[in-house]
PDB file of N, CA and C in Angstrom:
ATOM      1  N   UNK A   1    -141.864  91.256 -79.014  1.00  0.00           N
ATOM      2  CA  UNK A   1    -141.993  92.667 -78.743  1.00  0.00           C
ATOM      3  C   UNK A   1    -141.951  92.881 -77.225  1.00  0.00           C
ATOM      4  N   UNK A   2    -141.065  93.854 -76.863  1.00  0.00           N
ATOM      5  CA  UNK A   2    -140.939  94.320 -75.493  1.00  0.00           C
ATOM      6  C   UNK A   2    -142.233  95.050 -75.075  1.00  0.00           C
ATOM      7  N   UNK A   3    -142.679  95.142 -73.518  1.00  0.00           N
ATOM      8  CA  UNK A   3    -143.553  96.073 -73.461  1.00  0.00           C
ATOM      9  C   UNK A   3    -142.530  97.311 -72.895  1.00  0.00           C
ATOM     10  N   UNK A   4    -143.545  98.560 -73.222  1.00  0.00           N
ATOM     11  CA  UNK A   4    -142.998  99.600 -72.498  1.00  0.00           C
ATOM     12  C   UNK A   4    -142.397  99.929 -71.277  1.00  0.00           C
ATOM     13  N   UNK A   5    -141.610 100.537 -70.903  1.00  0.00           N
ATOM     14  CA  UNK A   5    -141.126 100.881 -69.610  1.00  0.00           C
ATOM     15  C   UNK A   5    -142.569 101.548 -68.664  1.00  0.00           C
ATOM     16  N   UNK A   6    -142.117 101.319 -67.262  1.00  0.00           N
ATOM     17  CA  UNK A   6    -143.517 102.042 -66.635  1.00  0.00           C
ATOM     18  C   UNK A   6    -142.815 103.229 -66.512  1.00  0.00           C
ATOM     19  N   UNK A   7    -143.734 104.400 -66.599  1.00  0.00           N
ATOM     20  CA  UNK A   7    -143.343 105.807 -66.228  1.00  0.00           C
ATOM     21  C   UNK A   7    -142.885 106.333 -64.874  1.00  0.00           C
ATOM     22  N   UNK A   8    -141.793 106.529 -64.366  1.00  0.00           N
ATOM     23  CA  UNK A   8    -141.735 106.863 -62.706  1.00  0.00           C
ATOM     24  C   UNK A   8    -142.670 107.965 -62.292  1.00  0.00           C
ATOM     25  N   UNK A   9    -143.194 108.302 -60.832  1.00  0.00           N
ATOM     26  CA  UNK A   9    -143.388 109.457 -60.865  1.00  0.00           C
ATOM     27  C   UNK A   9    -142.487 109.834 -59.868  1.00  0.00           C
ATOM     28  N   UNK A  10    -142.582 111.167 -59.782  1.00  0.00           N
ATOM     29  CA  UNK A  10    -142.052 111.725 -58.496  1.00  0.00           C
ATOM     30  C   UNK A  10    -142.799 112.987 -57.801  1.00  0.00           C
ATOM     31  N   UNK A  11    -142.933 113.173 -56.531  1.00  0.00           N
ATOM     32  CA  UNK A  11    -143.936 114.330 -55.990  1.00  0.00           C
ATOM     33  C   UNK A  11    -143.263 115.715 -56.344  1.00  0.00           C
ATOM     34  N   UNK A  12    -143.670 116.652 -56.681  1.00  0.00           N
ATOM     35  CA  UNK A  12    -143.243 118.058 -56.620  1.00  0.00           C
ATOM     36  C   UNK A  12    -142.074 117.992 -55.769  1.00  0.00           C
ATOM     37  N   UNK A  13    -141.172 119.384 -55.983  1.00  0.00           N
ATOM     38  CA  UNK A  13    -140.264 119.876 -55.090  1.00  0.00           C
ATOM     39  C   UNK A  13    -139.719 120.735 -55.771  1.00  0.00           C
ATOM     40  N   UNK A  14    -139.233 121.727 -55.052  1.00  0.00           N
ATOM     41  CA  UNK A  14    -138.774 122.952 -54.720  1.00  0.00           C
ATOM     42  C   UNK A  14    -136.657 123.088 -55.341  1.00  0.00           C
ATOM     43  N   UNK A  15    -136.286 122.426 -54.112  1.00  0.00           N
ATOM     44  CA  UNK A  15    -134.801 122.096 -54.232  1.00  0.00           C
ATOM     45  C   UNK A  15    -134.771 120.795 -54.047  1.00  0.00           C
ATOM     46  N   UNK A  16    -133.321 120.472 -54.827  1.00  0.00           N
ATOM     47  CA  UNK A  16    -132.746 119.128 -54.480  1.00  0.00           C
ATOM     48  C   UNK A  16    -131.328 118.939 -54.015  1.00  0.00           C
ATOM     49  N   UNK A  17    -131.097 118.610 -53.031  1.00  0.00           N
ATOM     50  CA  UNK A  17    -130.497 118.143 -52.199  1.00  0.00           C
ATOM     51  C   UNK A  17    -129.691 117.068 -52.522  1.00  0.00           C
ATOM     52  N   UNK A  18    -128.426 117.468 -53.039  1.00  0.00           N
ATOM     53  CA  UNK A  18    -127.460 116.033 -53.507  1.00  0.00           C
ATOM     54  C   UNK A  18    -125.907 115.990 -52.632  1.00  0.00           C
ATOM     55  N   UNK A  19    -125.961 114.619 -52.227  1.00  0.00           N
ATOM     56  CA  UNK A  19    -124.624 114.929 -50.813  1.00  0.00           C
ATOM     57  C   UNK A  19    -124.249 113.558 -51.306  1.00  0.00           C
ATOM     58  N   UNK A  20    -122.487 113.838 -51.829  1.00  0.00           N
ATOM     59  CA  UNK A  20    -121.638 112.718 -51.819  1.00  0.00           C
ATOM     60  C   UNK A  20    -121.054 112.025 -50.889  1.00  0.00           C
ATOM     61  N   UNK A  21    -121.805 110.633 -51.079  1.00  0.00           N
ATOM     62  CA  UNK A  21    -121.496 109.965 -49.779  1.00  0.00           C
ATOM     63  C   UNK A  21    -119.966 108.978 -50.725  1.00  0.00           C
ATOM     64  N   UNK A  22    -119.667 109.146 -51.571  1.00  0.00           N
ATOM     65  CA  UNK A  22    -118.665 107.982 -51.872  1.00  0.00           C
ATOM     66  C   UNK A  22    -117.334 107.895 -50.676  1.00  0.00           C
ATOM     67  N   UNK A  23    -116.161 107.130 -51.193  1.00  0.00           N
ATOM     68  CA  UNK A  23    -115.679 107.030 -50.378  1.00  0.00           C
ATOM     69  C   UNK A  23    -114.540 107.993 -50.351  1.00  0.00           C
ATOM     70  N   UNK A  24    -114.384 108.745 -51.236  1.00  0.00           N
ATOM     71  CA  UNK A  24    -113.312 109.412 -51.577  1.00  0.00           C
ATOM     72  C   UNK A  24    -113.067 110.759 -50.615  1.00  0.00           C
ATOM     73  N   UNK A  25    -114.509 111.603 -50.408  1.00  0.00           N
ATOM     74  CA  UNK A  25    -114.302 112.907 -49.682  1.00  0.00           C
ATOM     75  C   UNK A  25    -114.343 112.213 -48.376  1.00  0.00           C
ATOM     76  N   UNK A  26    -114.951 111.414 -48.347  1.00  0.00           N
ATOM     77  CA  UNK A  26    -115.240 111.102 -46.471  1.00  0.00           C
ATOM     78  C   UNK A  26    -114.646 109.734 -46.174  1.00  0.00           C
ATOM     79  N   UNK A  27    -113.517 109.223 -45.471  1.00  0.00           N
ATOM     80  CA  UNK A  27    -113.668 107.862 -45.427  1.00  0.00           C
ATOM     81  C   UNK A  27    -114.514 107.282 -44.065  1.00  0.00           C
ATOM     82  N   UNK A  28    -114.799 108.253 -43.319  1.00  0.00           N
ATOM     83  CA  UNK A  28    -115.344 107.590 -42.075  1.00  0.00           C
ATOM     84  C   UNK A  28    -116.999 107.673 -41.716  1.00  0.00           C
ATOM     85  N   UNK A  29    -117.313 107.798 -42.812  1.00  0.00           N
ATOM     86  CA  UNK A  29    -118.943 107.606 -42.966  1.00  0.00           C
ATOM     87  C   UNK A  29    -119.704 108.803 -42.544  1.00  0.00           C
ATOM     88  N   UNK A  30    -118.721 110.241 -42.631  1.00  0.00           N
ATOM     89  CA  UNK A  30    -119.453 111.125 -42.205  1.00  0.00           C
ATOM     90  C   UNK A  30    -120.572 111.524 -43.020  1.00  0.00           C
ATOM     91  N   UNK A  31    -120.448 111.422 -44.343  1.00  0.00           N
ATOM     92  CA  UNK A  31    -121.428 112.285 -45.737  1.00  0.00           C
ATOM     93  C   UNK A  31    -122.137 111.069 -44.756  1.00  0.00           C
ATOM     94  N   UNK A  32    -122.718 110.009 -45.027  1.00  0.00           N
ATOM     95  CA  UNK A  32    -123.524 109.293 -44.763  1.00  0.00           C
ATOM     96  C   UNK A  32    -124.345 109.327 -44.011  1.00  0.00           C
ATOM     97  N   UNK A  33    -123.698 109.606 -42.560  1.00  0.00           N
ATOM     98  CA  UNK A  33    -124.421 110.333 -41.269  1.00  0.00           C
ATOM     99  C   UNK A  33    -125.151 111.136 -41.878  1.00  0.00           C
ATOM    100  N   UNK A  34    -124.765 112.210 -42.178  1.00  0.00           N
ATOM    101  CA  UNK A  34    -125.601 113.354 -42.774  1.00  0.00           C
ATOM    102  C   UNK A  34    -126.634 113.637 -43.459  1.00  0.00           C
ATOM    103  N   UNK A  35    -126.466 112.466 -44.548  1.00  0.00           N
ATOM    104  CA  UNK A  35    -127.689 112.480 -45.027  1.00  0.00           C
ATOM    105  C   UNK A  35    -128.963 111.556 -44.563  1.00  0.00           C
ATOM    106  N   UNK A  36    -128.131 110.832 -43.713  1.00  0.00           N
ATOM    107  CA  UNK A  36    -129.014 110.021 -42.785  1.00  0.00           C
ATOM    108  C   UNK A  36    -130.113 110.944 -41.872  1.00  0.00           C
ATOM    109  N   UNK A  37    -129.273 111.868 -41.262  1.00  0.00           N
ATOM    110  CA  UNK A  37    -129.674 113.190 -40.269  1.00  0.00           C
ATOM    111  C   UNK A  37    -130.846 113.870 -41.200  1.00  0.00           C
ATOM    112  N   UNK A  38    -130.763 113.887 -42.334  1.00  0.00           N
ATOM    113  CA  UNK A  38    -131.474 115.138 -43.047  1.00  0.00           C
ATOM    114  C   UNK A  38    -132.689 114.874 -42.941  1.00  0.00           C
ATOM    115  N   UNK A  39    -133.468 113.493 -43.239  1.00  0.00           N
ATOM    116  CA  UNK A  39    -135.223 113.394 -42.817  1.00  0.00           C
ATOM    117  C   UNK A  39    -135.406 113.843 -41.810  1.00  0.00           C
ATOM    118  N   UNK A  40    -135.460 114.193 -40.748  1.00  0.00           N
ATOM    119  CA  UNK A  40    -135.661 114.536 -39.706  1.00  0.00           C
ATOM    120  C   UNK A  40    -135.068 115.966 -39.432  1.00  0.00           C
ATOM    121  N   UNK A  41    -134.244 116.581 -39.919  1.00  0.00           N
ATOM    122  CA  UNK A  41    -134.095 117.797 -40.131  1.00  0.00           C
ATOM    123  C   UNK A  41    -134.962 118.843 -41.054  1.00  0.00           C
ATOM    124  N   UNK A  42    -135.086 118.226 -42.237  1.00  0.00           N
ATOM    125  CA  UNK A  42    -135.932 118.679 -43.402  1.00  0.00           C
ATOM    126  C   UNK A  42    -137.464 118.902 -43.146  1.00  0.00           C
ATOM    127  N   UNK A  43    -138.029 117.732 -42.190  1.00  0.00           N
ATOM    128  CA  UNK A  43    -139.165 117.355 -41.242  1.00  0.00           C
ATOM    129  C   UNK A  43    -139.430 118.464 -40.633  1.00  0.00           C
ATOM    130  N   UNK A  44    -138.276 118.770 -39.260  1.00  0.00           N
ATOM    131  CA  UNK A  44    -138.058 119.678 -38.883  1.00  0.00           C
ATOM    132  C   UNK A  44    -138.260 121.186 -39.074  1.00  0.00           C
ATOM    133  N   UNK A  45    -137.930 121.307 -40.546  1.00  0.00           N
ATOM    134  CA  UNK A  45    -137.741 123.079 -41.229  1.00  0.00           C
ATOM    135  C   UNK A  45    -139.125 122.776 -42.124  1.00  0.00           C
ATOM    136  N   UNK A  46    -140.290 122.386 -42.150  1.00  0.00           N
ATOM    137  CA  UNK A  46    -140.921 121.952 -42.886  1.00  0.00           C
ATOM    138  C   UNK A  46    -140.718 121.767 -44.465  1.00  0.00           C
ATOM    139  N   UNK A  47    -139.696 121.415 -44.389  1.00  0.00           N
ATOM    140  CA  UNK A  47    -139.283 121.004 -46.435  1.00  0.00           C
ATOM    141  C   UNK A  47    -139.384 119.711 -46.501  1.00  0.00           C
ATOM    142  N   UNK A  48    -140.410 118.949 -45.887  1.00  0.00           N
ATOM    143  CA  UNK A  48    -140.594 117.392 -46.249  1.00  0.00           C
ATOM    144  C   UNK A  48    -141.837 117.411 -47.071  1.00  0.00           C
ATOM    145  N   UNK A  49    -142.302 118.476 -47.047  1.00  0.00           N
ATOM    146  CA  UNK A  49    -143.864 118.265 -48.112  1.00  0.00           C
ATOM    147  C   UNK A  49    -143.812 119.779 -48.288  1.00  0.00           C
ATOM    148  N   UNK A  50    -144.743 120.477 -48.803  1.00  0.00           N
ATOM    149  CA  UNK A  50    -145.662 121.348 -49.568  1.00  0.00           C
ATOM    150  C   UNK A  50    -144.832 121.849 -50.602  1.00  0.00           C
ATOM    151  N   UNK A  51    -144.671 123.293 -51.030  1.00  0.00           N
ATOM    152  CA  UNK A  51    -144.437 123.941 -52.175  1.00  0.00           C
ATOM    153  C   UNK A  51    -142.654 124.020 -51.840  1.00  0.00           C
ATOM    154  N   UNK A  52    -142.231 124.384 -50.640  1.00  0.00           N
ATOM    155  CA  UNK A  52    -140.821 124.433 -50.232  1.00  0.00           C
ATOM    156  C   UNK A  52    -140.292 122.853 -50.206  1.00  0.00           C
ATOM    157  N   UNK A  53    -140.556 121.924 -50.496  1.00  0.00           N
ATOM    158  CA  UNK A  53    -140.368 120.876 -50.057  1.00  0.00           C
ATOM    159  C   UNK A  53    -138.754 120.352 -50.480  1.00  0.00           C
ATOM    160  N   UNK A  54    -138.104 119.999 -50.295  1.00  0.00           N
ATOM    161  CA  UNK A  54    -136.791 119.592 -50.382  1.00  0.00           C
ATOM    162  C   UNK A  54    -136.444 118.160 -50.991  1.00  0.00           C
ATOM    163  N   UNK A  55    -135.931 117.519 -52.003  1.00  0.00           N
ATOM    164  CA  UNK A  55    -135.599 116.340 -52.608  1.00  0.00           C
ATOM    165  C   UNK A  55    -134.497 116.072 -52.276  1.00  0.00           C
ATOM    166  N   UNK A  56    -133.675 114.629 -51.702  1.00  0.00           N
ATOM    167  CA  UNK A  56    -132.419 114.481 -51.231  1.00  0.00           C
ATOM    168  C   UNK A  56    -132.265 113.571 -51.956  1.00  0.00           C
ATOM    169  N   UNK A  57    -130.844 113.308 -52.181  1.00  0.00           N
ATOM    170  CA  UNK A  57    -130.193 111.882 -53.317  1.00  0.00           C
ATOM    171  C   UNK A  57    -128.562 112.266 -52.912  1.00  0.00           C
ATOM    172  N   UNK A  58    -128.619 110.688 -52.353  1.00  0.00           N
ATOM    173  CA  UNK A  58    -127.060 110.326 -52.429  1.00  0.00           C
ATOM    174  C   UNK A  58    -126.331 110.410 -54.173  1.00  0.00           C
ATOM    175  N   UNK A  59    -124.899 110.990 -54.180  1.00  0.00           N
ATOM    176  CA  UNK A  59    -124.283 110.421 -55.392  1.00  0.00           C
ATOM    177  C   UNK A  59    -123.071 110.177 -54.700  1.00  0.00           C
ATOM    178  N   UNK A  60    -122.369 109.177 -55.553  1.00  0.00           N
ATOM    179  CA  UNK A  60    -121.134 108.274 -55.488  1.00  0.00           C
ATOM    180  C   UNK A  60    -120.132 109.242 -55.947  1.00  0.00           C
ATOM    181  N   UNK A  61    -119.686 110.217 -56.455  1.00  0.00           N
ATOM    182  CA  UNK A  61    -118.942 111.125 -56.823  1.00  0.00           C
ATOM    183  C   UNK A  61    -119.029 112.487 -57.573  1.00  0.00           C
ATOM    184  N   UNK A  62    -118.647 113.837 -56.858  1.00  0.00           N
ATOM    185  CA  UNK A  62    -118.618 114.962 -58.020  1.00  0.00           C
ATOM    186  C   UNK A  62    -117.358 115.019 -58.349  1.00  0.00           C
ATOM    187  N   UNK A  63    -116.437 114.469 -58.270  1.00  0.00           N
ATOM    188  CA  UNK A  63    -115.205 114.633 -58.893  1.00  0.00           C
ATOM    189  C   UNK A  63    -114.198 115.967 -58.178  1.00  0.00           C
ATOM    190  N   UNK A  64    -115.111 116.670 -56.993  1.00  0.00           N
ATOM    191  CA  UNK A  64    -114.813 117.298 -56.248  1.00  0.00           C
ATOM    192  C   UNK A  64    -114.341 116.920 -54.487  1.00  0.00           C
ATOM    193  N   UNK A  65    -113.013 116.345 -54.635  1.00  0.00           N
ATOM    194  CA  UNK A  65    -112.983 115.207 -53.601  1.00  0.00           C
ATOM    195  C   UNK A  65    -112.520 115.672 -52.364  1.00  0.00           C
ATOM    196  N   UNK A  66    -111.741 117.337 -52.287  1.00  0.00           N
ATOM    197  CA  UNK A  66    -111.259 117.962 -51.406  1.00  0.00           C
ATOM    198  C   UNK A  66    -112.326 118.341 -50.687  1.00  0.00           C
ATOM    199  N   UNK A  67    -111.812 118.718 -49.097  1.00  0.00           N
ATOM    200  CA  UNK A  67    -112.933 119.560 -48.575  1.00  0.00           C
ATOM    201  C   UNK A  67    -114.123 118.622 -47.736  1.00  0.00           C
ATOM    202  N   UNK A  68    -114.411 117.315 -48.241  1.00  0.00           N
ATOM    203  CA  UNK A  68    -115.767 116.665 -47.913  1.00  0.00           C
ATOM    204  C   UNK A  68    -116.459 116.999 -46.595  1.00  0.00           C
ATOM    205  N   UNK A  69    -117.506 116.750 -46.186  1.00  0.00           N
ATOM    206  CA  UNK A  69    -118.611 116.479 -47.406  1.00  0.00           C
ATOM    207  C   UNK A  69    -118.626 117.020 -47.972  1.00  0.00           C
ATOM    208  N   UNK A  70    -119.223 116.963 -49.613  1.00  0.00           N
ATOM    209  CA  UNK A  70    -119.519 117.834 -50.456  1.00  0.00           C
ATOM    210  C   UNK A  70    -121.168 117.699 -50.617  1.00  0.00           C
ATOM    211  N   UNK A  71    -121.503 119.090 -50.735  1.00  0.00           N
ATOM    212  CA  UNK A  71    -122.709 118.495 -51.452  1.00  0.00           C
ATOM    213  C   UNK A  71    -123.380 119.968 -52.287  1.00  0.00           C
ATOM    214  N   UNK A  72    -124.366 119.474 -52.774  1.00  0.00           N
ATOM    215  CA  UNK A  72    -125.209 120.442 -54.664  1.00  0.00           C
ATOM    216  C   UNK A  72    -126.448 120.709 -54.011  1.00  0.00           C
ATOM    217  N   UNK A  73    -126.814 121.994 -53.706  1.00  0.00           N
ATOM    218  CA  UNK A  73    -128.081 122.316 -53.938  1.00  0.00           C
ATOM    219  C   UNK A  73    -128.595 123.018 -55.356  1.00  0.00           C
ATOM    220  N   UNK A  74    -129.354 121.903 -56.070  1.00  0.00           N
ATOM    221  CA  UNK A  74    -130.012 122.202 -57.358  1.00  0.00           C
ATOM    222  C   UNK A  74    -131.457 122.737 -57.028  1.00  0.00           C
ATOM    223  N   UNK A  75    -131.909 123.691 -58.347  1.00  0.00           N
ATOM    224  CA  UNK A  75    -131.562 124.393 -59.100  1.00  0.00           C
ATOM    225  C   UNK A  75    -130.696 125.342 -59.266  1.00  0.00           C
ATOM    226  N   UNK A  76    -130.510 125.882 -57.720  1.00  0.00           N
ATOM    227  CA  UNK A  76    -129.337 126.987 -57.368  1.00  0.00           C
ATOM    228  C   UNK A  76    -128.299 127.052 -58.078  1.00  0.00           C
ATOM    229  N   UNK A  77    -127.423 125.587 -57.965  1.00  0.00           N
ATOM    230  CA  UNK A  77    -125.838 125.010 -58.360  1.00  0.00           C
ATOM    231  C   UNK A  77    -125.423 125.968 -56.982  1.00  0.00           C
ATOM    232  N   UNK A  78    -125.316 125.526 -56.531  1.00  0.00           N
ATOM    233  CA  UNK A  78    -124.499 126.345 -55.003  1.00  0.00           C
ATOM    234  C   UNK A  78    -124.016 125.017 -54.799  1.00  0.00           C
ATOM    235  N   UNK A  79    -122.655 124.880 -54.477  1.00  0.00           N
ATOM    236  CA  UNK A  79    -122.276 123.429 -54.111  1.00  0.00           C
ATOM    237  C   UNK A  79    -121.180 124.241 -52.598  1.00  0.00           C
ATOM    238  N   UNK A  80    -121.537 123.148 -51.952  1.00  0.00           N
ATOM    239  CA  UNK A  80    -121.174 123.482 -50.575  1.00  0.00           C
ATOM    240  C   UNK A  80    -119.823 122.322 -50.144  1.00  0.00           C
ATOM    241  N   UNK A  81    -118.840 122.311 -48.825  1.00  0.00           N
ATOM    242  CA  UNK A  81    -117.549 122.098 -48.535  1.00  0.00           C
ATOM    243  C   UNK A  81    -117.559 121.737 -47.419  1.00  0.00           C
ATOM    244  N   UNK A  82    -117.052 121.311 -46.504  1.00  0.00           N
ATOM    245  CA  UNK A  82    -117.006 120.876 -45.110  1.00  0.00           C
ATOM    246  C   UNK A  82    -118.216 121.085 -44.426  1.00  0.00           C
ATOM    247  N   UNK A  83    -119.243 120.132 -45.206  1.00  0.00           N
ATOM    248  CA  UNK A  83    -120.274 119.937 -44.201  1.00  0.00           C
ATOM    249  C   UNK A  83    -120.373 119.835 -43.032  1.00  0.00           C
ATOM    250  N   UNK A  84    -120.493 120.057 -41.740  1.00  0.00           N
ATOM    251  CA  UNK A  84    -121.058 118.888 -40.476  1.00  0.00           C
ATOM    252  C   UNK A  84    -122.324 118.795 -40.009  1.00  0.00           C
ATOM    253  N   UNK A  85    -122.548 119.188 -38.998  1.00  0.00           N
ATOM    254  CA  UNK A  85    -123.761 118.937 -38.587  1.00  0.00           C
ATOM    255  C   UNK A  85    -124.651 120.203 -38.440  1.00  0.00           C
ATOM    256  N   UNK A  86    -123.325 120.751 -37.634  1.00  0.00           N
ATOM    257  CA  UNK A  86    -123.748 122.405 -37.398  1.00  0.00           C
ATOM    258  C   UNK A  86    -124.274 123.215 -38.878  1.00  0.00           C
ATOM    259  N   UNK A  87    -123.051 123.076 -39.838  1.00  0.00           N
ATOM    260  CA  UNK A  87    -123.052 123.539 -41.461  1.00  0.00           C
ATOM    261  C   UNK A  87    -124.391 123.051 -41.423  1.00  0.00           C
ATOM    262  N   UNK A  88    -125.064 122.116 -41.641  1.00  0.00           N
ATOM    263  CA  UNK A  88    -126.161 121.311 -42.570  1.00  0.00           C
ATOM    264  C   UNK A  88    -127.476 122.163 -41.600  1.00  0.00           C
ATOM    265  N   UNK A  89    -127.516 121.893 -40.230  1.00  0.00           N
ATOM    266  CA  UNK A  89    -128.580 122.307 -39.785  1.00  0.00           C
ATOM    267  C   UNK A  89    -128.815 124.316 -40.691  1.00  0.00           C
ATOM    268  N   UNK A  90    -127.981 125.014 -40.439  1.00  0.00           N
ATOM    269  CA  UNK A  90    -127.197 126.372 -41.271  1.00  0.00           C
ATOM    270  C   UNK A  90    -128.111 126.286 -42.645  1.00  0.00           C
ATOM    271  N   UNK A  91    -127.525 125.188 -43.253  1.00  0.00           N
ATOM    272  CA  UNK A  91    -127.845 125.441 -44.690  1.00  0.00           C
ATOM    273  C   UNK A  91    -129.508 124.817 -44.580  1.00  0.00           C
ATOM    274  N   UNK A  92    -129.911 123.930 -43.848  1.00  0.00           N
ATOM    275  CA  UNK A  92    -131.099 123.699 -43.981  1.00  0.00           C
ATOM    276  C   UNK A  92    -132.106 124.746 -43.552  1.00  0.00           C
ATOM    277  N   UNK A  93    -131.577 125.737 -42.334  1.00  0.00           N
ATOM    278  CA  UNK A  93    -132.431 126.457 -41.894  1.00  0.00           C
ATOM    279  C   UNK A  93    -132.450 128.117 -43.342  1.00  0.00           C
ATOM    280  N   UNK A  94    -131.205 128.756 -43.445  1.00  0.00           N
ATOM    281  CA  UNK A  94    -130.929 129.700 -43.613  1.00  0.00           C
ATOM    282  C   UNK A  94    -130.878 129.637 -45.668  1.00  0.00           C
ATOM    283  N   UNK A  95    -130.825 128.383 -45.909  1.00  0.00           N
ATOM    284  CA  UNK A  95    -130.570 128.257 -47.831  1.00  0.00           C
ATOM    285  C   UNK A  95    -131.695 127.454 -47.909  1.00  0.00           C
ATOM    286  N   UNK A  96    -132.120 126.240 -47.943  1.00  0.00           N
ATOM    287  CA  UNK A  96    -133.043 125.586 -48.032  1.00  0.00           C
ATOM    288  C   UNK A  96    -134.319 126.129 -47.608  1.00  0.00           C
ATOM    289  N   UNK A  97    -134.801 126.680 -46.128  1.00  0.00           N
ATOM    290  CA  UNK A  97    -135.787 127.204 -46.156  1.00  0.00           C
ATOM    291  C   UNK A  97    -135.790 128.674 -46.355  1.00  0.00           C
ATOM    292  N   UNK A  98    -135.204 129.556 -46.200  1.00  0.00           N
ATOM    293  CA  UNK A  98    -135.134 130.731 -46.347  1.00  0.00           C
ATOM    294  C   UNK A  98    -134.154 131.554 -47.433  1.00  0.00           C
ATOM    295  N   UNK A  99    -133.484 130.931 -48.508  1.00  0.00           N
ATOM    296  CA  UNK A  99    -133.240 130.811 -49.623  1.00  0.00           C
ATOM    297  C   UNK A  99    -132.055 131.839 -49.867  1.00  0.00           C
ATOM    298  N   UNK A 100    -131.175 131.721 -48.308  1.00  0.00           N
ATOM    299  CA  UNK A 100    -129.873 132.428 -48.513  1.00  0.00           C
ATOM    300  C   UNK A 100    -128.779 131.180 -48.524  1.00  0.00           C
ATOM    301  N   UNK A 101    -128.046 131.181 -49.091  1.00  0.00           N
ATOM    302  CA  UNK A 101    -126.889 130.459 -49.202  1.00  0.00           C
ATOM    303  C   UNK A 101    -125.749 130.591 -47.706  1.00  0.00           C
ATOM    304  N   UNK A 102    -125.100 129.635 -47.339  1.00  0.00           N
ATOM    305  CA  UNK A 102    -124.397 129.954 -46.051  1.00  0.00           C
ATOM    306  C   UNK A 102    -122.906 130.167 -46.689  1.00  0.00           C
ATOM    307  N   UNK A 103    -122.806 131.090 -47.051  1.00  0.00           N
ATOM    308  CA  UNK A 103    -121.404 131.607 -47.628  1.00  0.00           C
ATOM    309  C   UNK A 103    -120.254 130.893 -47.250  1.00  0.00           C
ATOM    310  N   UNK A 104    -120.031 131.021 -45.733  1.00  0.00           N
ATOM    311  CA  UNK A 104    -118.482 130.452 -45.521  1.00  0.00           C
ATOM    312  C   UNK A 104    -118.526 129.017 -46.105  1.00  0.00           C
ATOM    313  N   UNK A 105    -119.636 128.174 -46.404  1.00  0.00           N
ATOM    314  CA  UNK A 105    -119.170 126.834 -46.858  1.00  0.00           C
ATOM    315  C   UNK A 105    -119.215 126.827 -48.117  1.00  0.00           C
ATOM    316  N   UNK A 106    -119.638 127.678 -49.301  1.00  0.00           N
ATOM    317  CA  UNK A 106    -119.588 127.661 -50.366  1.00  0.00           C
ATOM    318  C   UNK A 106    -118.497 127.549 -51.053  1.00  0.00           C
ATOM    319  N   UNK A 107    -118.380 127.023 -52.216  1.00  0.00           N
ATOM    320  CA  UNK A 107    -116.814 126.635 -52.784  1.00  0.00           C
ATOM    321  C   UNK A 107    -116.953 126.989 -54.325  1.00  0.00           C
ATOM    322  N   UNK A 108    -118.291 126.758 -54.869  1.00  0.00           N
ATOM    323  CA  UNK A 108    -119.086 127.428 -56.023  1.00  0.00           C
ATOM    324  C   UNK A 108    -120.132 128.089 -56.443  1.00  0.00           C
ATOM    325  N   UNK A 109    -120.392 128.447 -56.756  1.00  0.00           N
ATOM    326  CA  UNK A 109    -121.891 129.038 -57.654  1.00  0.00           C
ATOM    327  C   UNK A 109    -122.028 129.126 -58.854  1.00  0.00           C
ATOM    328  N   UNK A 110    -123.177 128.644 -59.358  1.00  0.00           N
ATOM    329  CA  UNK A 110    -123.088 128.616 -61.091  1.00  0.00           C
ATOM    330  C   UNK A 110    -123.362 129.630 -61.212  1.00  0.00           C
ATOM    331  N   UNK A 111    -122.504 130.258 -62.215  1.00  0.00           N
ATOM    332  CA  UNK A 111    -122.814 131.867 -62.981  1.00  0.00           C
ATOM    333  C   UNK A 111    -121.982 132.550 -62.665  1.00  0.00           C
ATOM    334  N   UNK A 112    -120.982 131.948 -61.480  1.00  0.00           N
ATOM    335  CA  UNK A 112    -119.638 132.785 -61.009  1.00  0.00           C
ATOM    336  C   UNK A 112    -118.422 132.358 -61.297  1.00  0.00           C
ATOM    337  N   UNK A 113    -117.181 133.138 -61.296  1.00  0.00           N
ATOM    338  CA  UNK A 113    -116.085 132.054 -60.922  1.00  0.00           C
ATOM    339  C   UNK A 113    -115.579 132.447 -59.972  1.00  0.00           C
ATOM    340  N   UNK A 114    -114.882 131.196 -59.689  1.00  0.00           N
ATOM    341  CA  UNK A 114    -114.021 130.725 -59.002  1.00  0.00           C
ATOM    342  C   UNK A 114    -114.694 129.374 -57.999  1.00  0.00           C
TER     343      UNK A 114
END
């Protein structure tokens, strides 16, 4: 008889923060930078702890390869397009903490089309 799996936990949060680092949108390690940049940004806008707090996770592909970086702010579904540095600080200050979306980089929204 196997024993049970242990239960993970994870701390509260607010949004999550998902940025494709594969190799497909970026080949020169920019997604990577970026999300490298984000502890210390997130730190920064205070979304590293309390009720606003911000969750980040690399994924290997959205199948959305134009445009890179790409990246998903969940629960929203707002998925965002030519990240850089400038964009990210933008979306961290103006969507993440203050819960407007930065339009010009948007490429989707769930509940809309196109």
């Amino acid at each position: 008889m196997s024993e049970a799996p242990i239960k993970p936990k994870i701390g509260s949060y607010h949004r999550h923060l998902l940025i494709c680092t594969g190799p497909r949108c970026t080949q020169n390690g920019e997604a990577q930078a970026l999300f490298d940049s984000l502890g210390a940004k997130l730190k920064a806008a205070g979304l590293d702890q309390g009720e606003l707090r911000v969750k980040r996770t690399r994924v290997a592909c959205f199948a959305a390869c134009k445009g890179g970086p790409v990246m998903c702010v969940q629960p929203d579904g707002t998925w965002y397009y030519g990240v850089d540095d400038a964009a990210m600080n933008r979306i961290v200050e103006e969507h993440l903490r203050d819960g407007k979306p930065v339009a010009e980089h948007v490429f989707h929204q769930a509940g809309e089309e196109g």
